[in-house]
PDB file of N, CA and C in Angstrom:
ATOM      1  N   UNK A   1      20.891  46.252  -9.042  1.00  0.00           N
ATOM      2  CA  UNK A   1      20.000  45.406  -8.307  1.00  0.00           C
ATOM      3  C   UNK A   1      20.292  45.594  -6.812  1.00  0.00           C
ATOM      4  N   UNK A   2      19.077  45.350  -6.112  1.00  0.00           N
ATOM      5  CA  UNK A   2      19.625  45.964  -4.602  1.00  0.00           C
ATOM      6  C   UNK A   2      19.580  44.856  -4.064  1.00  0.00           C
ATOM      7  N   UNK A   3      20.482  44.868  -2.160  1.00  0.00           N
ATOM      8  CA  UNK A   3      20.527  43.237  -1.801  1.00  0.00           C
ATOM      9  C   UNK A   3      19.648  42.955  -1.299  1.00  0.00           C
ATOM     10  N   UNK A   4      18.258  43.663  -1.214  1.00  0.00           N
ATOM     11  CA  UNK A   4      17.098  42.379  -0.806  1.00  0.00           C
ATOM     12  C   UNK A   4      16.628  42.279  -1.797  1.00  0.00           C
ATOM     13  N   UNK A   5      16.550  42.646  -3.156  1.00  0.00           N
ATOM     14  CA  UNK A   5      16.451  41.408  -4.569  1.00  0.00           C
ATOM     15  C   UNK A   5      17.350  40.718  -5.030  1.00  0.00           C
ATOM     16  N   UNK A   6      18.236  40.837  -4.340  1.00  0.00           N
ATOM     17  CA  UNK A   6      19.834  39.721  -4.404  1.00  0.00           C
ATOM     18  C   UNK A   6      19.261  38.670  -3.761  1.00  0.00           C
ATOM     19  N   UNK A   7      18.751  39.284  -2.339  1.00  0.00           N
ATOM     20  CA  UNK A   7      18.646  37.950  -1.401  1.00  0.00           C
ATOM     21  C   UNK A   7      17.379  37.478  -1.640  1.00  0.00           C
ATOM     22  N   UNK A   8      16.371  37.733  -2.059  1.00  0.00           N
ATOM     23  CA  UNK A   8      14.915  37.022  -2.375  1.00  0.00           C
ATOM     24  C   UNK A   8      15.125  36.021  -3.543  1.00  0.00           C
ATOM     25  N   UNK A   9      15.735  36.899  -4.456  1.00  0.00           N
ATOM     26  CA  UNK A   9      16.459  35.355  -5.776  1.00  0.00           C
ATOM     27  C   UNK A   9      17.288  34.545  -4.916  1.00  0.00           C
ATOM     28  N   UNK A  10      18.101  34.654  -4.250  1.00  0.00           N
ATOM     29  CA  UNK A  10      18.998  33.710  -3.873  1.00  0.00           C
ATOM     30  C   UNK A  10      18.230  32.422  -3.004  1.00  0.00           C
ATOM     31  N   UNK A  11      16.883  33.264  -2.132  1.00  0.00           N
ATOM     32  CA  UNK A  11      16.211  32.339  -1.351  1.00  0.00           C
ATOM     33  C   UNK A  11      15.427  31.421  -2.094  1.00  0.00           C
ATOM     34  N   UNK A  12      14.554  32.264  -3.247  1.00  0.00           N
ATOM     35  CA  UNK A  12      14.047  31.279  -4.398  1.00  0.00           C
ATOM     36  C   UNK A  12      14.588  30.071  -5.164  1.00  0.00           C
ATOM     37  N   UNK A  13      16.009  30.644  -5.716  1.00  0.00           N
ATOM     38  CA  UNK A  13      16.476  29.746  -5.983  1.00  0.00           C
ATOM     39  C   UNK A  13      17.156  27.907  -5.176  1.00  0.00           C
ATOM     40  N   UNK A  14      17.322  28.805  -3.874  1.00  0.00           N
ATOM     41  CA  UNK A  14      17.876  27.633  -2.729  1.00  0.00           C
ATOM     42  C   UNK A  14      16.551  26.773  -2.743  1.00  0.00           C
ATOM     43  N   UNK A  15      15.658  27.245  -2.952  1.00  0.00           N
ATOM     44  CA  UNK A  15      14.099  26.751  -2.424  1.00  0.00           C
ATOM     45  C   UNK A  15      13.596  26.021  -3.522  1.00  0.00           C
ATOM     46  N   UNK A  16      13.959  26.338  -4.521  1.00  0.00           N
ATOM     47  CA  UNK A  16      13.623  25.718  -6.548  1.00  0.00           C
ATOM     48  C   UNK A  16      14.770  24.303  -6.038  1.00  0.00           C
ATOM     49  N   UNK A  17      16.150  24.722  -6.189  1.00  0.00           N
ATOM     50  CA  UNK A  17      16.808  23.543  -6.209  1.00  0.00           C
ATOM     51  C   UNK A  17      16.406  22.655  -4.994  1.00  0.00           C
ATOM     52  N   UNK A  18      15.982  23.064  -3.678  1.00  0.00           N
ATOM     53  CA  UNK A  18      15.802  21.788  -3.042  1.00  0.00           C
ATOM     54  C   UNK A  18      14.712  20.622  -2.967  1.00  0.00           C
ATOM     55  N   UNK A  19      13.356  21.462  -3.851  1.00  0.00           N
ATOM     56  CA  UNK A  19      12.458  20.998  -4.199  1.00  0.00           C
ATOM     57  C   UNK A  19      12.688  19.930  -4.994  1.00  0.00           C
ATOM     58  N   UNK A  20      13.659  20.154  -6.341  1.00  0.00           N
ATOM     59  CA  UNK A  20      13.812  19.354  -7.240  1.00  0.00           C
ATOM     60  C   UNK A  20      14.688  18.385  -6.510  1.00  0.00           C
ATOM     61  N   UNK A  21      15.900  18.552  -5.819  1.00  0.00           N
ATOM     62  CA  UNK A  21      16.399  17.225  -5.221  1.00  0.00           C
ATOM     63  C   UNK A  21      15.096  16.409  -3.933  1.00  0.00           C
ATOM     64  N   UNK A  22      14.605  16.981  -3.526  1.00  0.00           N
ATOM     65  CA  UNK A  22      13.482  16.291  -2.833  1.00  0.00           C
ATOM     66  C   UNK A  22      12.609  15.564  -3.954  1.00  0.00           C
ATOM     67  N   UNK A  23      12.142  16.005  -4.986  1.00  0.00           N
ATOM     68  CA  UNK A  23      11.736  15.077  -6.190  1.00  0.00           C
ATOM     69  C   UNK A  23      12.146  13.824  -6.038  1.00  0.00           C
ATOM     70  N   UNK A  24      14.059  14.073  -6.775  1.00  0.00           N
ATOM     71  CA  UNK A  24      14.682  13.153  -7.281  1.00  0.00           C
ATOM     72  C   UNK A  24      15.199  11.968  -6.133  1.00  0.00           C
ATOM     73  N   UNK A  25      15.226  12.438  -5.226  1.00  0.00           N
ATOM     74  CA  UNK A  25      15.425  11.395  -4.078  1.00  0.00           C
ATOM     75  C   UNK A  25      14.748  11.365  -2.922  1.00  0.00           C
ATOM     76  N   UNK A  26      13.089  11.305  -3.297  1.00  0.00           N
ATOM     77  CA  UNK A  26      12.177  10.583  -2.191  1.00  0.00           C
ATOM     78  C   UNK A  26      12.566   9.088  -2.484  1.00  0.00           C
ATOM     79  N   UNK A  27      12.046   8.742  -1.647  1.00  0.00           N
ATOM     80  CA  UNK A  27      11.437   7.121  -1.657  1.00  0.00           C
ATOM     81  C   UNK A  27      10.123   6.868  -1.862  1.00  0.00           C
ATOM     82  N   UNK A  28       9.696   5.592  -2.636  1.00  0.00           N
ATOM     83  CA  UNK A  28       8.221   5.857  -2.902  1.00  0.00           C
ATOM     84  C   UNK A  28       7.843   6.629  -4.181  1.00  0.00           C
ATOM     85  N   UNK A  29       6.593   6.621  -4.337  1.00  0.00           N
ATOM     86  CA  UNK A  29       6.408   7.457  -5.327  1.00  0.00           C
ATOM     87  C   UNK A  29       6.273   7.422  -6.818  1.00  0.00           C
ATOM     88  N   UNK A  30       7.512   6.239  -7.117  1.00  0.00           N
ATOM     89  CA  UNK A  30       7.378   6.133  -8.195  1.00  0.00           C
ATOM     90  C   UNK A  30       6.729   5.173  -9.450  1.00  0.00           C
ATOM     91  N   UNK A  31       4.825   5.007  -8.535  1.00  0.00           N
ATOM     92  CA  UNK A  31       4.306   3.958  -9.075  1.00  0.00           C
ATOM     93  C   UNK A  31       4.681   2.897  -9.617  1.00  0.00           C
ATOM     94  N   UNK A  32       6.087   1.951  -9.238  1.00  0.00           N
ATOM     95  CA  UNK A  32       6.487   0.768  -9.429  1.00  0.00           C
ATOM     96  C   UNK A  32       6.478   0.131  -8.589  1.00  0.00           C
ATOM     97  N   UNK A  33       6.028   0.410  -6.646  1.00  0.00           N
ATOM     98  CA  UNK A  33       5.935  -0.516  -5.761  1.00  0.00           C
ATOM     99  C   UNK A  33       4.543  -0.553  -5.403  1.00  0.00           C
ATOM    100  N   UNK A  34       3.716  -1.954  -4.859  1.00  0.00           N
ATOM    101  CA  UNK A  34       2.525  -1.841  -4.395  1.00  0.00           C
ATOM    102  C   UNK A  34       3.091  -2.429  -3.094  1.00  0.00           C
ATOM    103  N   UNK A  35       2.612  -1.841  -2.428  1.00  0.00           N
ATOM    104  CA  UNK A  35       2.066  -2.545  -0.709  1.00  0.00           C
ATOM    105  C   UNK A  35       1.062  -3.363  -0.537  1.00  0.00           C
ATOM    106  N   UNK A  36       1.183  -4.497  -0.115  1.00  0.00           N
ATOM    107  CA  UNK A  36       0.450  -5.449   0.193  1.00  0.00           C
ATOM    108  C   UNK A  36       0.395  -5.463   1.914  1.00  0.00           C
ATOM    109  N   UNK A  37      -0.991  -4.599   2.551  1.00  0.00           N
ATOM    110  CA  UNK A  37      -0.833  -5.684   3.522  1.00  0.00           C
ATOM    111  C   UNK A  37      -2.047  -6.237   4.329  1.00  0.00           C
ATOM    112  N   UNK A  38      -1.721  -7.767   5.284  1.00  0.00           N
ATOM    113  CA  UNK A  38      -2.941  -8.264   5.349  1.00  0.00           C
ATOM    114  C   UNK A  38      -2.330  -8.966   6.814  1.00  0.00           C
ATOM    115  N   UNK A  39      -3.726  -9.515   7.280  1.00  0.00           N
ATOM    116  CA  UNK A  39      -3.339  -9.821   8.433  1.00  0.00           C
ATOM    117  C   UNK A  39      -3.920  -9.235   9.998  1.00  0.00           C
ATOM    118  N   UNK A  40      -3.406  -9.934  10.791  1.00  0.00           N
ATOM    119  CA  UNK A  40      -3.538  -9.536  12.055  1.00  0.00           C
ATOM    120  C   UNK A  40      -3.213  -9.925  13.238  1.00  0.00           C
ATOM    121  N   UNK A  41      -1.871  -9.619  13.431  1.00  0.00           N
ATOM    122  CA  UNK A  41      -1.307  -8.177  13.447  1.00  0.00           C
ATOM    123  C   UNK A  41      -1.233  -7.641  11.894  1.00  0.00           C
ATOM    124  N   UNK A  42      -1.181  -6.806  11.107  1.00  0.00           N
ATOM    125  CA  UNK A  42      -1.219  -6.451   9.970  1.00  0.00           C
ATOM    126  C   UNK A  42       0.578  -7.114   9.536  1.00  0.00           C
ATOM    127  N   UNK A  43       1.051  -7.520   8.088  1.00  0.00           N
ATOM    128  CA  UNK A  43       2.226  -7.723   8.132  1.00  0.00           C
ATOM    129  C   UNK A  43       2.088  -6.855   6.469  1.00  0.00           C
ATOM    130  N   UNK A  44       2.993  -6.415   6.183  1.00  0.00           N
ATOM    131  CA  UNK A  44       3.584  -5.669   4.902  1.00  0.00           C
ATOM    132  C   UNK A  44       4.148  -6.124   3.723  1.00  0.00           C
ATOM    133  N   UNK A  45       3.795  -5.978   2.484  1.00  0.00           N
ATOM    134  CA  UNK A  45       5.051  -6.807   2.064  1.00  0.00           C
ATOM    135  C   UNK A  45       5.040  -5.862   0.698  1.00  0.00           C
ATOM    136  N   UNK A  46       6.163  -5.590  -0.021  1.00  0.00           N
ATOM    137  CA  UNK A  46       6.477  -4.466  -0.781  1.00  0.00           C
ATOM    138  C   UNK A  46       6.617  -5.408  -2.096  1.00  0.00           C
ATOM    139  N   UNK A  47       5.982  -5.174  -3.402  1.00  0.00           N
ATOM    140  CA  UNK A  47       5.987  -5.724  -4.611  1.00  0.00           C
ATOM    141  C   UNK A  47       6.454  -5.137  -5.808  1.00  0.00           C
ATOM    142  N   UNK A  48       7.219  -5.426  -6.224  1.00  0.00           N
ATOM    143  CA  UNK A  48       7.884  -4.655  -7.781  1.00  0.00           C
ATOM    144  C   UNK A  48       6.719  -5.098  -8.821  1.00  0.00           C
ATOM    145  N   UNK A  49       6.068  -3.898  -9.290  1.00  0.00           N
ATOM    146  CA  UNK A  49       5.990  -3.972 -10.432  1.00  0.00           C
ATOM    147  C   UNK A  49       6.621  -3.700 -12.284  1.00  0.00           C
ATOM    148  N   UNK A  50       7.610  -3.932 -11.799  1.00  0.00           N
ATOM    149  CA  UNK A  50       8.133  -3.685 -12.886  1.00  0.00           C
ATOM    150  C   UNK A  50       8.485  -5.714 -13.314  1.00  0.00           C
ATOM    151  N   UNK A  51       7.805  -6.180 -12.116  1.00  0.00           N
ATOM    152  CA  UNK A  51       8.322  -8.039 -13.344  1.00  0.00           C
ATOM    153  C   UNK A  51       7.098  -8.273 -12.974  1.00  0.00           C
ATOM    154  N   UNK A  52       6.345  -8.919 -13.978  1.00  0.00           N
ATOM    155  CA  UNK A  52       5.300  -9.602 -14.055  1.00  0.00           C
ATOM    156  C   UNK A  52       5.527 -11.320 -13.121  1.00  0.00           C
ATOM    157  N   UNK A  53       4.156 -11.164 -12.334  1.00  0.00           N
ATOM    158  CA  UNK A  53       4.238 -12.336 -11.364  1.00  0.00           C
ATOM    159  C   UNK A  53       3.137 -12.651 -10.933  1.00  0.00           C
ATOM    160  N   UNK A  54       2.525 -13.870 -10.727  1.00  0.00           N
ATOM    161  CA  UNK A  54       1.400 -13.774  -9.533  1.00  0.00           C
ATOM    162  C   UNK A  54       1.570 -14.637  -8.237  1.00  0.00           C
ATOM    163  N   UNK A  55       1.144 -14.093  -7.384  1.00  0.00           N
ATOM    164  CA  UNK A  55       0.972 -13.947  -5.588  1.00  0.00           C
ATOM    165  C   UNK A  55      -0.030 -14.600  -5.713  1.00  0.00           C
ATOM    166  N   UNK A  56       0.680 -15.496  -4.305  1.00  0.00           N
ATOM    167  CA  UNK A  56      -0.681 -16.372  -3.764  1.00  0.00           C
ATOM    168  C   UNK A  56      -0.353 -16.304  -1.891  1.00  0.00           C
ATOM    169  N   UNK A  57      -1.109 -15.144  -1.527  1.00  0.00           N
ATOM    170  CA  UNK A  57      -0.888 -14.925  -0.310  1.00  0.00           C
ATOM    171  C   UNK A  57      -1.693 -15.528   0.660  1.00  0.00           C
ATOM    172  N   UNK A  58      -1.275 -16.418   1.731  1.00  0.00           N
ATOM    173  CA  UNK A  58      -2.511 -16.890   2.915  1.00  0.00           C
ATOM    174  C   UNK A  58      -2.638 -15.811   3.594  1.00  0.00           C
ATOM    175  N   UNK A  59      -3.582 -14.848   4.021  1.00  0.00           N
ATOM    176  CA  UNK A  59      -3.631 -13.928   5.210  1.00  0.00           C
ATOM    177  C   UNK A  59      -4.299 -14.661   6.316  1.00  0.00           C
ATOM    178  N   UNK A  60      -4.526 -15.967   6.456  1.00  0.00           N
ATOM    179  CA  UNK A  60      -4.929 -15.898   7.882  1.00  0.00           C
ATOM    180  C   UNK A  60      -6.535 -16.690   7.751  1.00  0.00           C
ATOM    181  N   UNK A  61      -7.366 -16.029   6.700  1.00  0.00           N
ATOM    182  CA  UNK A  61      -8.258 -16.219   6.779  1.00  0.00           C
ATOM    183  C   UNK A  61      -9.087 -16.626   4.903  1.00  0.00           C
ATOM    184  N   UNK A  62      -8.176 -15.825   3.984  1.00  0.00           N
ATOM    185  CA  UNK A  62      -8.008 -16.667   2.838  1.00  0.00           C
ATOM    186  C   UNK A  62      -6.965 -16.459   2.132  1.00  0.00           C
ATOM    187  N   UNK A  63      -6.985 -17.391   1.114  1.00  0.00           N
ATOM    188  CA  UNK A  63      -5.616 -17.016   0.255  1.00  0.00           C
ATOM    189  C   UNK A  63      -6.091 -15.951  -0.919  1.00  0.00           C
ATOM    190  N   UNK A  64      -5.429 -15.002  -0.686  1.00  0.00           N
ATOM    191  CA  UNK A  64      -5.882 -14.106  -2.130  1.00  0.00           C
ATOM    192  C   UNK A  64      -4.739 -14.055  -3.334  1.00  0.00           C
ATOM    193  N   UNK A  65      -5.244 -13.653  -4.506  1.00  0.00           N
ATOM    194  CA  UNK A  65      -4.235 -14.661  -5.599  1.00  0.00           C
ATOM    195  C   UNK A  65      -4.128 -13.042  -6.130  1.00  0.00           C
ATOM    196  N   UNK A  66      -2.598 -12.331  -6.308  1.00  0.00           N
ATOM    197  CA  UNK A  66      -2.371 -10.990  -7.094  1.00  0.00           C
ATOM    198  C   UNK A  66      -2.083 -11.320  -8.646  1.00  0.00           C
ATOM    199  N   UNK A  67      -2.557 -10.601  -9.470  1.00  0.00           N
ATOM    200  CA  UNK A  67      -1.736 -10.785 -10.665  1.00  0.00           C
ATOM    201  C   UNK A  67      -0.947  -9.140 -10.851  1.00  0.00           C
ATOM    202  N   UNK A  68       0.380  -9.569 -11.107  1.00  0.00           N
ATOM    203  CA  UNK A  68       1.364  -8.502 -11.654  1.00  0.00           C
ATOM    204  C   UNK A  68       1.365  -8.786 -13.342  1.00  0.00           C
ATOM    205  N   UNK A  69       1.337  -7.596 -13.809  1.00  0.00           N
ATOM    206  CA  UNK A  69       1.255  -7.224 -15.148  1.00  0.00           C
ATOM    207  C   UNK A  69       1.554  -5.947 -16.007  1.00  0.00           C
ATOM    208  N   UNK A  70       2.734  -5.779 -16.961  1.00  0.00           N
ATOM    209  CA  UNK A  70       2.725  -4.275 -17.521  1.00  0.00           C
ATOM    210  C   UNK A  70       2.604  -3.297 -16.442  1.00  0.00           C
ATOM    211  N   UNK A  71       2.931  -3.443 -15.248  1.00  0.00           N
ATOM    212  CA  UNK A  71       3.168  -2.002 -14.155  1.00  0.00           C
ATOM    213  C   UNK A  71       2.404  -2.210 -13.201  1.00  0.00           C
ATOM    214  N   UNK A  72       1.281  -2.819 -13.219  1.00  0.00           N
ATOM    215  CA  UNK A  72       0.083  -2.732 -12.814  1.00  0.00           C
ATOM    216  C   UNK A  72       0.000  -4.347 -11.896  1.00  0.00           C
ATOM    217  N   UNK A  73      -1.108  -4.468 -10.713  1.00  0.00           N
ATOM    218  CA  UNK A  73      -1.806  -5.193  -9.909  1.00  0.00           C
ATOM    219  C   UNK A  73      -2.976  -5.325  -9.410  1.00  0.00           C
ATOM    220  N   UNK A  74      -3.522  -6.664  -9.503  1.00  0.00           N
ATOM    221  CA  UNK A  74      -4.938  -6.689  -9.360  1.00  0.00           C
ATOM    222  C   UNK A  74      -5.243  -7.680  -8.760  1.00  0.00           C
ATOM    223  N   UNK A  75      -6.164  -7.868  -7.478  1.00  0.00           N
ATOM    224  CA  UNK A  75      -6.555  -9.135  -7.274  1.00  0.00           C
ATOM    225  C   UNK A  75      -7.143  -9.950  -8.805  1.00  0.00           C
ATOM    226  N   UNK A  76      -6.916 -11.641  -8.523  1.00  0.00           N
ATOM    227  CA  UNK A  76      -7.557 -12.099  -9.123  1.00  0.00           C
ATOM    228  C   UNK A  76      -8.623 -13.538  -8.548  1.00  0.00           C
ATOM    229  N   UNK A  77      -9.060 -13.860  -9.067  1.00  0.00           N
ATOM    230  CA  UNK A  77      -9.970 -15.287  -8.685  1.00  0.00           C
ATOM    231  C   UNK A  77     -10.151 -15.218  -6.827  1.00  0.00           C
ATOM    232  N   UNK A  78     -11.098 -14.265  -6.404  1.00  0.00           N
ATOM    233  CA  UNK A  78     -11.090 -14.206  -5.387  1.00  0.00           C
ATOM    234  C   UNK A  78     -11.779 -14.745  -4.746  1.00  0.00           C
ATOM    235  N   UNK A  79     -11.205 -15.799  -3.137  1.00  0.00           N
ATOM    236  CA  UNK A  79     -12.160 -16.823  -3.012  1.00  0.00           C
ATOM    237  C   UNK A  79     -13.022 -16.121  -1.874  1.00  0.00           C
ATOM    238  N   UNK A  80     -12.601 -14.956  -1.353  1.00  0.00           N
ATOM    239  CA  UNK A  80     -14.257 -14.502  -0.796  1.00  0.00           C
ATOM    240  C   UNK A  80     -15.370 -14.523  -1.091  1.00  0.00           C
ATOM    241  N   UNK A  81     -16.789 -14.233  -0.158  1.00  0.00           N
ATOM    242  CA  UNK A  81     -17.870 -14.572  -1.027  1.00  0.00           C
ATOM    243  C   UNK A  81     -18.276 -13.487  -1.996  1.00  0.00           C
ATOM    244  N   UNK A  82     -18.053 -12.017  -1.775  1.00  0.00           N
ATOM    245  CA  UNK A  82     -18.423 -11.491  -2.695  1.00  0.00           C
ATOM    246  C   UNK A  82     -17.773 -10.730  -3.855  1.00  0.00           C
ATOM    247  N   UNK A  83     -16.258 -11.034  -4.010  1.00  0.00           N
ATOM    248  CA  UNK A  83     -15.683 -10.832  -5.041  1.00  0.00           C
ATOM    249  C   UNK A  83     -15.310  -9.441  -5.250  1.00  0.00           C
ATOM    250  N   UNK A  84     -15.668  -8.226  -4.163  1.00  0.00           N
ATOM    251  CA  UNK A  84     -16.037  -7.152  -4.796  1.00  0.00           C
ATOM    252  C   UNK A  84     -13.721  -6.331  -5.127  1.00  0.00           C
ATOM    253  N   UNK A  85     -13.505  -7.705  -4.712  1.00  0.00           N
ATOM    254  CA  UNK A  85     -11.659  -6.725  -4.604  1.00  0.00           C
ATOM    255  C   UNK A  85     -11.327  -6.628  -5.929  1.00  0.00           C
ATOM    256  N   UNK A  86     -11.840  -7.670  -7.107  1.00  0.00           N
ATOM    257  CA  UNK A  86     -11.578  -7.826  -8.229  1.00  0.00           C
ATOM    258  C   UNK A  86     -12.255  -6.833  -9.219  1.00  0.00           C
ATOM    259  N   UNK A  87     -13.169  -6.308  -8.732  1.00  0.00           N
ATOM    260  CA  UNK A  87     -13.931  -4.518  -9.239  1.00  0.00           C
ATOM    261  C   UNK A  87     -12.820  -3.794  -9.272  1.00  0.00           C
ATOM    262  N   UNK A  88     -11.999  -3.548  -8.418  1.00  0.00           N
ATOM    263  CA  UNK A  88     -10.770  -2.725  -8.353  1.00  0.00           C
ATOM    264  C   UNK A  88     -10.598  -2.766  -9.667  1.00  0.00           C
ATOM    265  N   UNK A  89     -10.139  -3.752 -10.372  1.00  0.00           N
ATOM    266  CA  UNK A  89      -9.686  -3.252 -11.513  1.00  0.00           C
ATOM    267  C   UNK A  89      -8.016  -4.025 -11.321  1.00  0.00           C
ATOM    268  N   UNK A  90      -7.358  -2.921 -12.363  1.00  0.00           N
ATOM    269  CA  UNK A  90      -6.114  -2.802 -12.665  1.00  0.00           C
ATOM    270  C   UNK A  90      -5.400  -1.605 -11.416  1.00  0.00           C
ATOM    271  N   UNK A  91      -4.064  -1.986 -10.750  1.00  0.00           N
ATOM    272  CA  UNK A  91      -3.703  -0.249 -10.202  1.00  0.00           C
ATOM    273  C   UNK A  91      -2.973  -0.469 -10.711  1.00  0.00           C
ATOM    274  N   UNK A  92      -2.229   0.875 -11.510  1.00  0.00           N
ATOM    275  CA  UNK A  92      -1.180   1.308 -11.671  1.00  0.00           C
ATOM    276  C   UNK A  92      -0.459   2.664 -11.058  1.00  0.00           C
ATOM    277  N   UNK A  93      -1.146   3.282 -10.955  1.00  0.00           N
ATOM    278  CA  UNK A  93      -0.735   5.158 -10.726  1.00  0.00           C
ATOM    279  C   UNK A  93      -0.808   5.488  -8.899  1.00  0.00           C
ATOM    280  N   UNK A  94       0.389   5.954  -8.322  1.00  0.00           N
ATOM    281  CA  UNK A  94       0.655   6.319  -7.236  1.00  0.00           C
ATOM    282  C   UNK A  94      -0.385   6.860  -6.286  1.00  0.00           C
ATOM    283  N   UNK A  95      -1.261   6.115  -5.501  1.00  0.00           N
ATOM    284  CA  UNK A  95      -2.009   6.782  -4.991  1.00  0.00           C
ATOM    285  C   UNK A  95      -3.288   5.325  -4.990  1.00  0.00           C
ATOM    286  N   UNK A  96      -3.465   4.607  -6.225  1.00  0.00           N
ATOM    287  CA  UNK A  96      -4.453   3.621  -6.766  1.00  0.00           C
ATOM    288  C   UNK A  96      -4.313   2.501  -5.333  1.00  0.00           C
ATOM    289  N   UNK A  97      -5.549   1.885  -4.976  1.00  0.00           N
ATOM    290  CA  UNK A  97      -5.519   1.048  -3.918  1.00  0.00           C
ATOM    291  C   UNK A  97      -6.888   0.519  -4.111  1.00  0.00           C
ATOM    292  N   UNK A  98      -6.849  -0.861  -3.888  1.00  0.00           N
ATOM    293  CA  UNK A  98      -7.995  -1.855  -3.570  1.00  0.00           C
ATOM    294  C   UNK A  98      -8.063  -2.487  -2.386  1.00  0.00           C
ATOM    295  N   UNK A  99      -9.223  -2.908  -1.905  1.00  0.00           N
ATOM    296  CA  UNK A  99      -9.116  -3.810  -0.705  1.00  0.00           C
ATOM    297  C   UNK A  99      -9.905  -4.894  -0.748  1.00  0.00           C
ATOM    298  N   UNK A 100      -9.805  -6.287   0.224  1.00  0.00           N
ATOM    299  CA  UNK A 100     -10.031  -7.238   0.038  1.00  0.00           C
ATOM    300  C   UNK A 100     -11.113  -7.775   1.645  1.00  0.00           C
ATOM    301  N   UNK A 101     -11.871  -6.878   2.048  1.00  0.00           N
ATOM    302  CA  UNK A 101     -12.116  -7.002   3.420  1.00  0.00           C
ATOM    303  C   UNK A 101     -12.239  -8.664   4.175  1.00  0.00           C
ATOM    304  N   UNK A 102     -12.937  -9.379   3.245  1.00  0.00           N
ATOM    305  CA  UNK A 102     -12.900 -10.127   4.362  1.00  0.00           C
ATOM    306  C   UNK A 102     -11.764 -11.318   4.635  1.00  0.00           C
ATOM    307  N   UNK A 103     -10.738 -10.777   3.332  1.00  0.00           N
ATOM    308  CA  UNK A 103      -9.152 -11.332   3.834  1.00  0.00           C
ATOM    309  C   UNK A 103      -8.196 -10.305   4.569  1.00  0.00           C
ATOM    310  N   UNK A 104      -8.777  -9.260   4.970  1.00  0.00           N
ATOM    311  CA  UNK A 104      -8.102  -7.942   5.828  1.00  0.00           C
ATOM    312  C   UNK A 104      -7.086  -8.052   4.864  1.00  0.00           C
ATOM    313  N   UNK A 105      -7.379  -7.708   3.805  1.00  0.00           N
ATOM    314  CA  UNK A 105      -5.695  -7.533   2.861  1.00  0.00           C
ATOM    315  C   UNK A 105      -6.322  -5.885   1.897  1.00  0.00           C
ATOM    316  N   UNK A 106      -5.175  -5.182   1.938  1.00  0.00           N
ATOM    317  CA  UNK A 106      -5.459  -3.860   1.101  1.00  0.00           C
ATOM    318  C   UNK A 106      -3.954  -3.957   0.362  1.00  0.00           C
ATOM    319  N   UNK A 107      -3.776  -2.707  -0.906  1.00  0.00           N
ATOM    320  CA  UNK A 107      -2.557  -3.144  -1.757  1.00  0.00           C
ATOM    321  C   UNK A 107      -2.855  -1.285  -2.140  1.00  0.00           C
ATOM    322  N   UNK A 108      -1.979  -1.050  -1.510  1.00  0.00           N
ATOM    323  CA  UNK A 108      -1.342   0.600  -1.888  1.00  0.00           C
ATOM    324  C   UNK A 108      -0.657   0.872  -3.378  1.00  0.00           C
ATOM    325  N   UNK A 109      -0.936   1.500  -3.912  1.00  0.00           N
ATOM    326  CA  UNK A 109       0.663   1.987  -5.519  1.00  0.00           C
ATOM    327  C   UNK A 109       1.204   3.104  -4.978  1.00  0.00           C
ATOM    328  N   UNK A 110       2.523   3.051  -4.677  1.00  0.00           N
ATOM    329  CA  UNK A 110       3.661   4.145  -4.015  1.00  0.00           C
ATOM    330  C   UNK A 110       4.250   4.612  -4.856  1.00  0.00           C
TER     331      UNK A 110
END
């Protein structure tokens, strides 16, 4: 084997393993936190889904009520007028987000 196919495996491999430790120790990511945030100035607030709970947040302008469940978050009983945050659904999966416009509240899955 010659050493620039010594050194192209060796670079691959440095490049395979750091990928996988970048995997294993991001932050985030691992669809068990939602971001909640609402407000203005905007304020943040980070939610485990892994325990079932429900949120009753004032933003300012209404209270919006979360339900935590099996992984997942959803507005519920929303006292805006047109309800449309509770269409969202269920989020569960990294990336899933609803918003609540006229409580300026949105909820990220990380």
């Amino acid at each position: 084997m010659t050493n620039k196919r010594k050194n192209i495996i060796f670079i691959a491999a440095v490049l395979a393993a750091a990928a996988v430790l970048w995997l294993v120790c991001r932050t985030g990511g691992s669809g068990h936190t939602a971001v909640l945030r609402y407000g203005t100035p905007q304020t943040e607030q980070r939610i485990d889904l892994r325990r079932d709970a429900d949120y009753d947040i004032d933003t300012g302008r209404y209270t919006i009520h979360l339900h935590v469940e099996n992984g997942g978050i959803a507005f519920v009983d929303s006292p805006c007028p047109d309800h449309l945050c509770g269409g969202f659904g269920v989020l569960k999966n990294e990336g899933d987000w609803a918003a609540c416009m006229p409580a300026k509240a949105s909820v990220t899955i990380e």
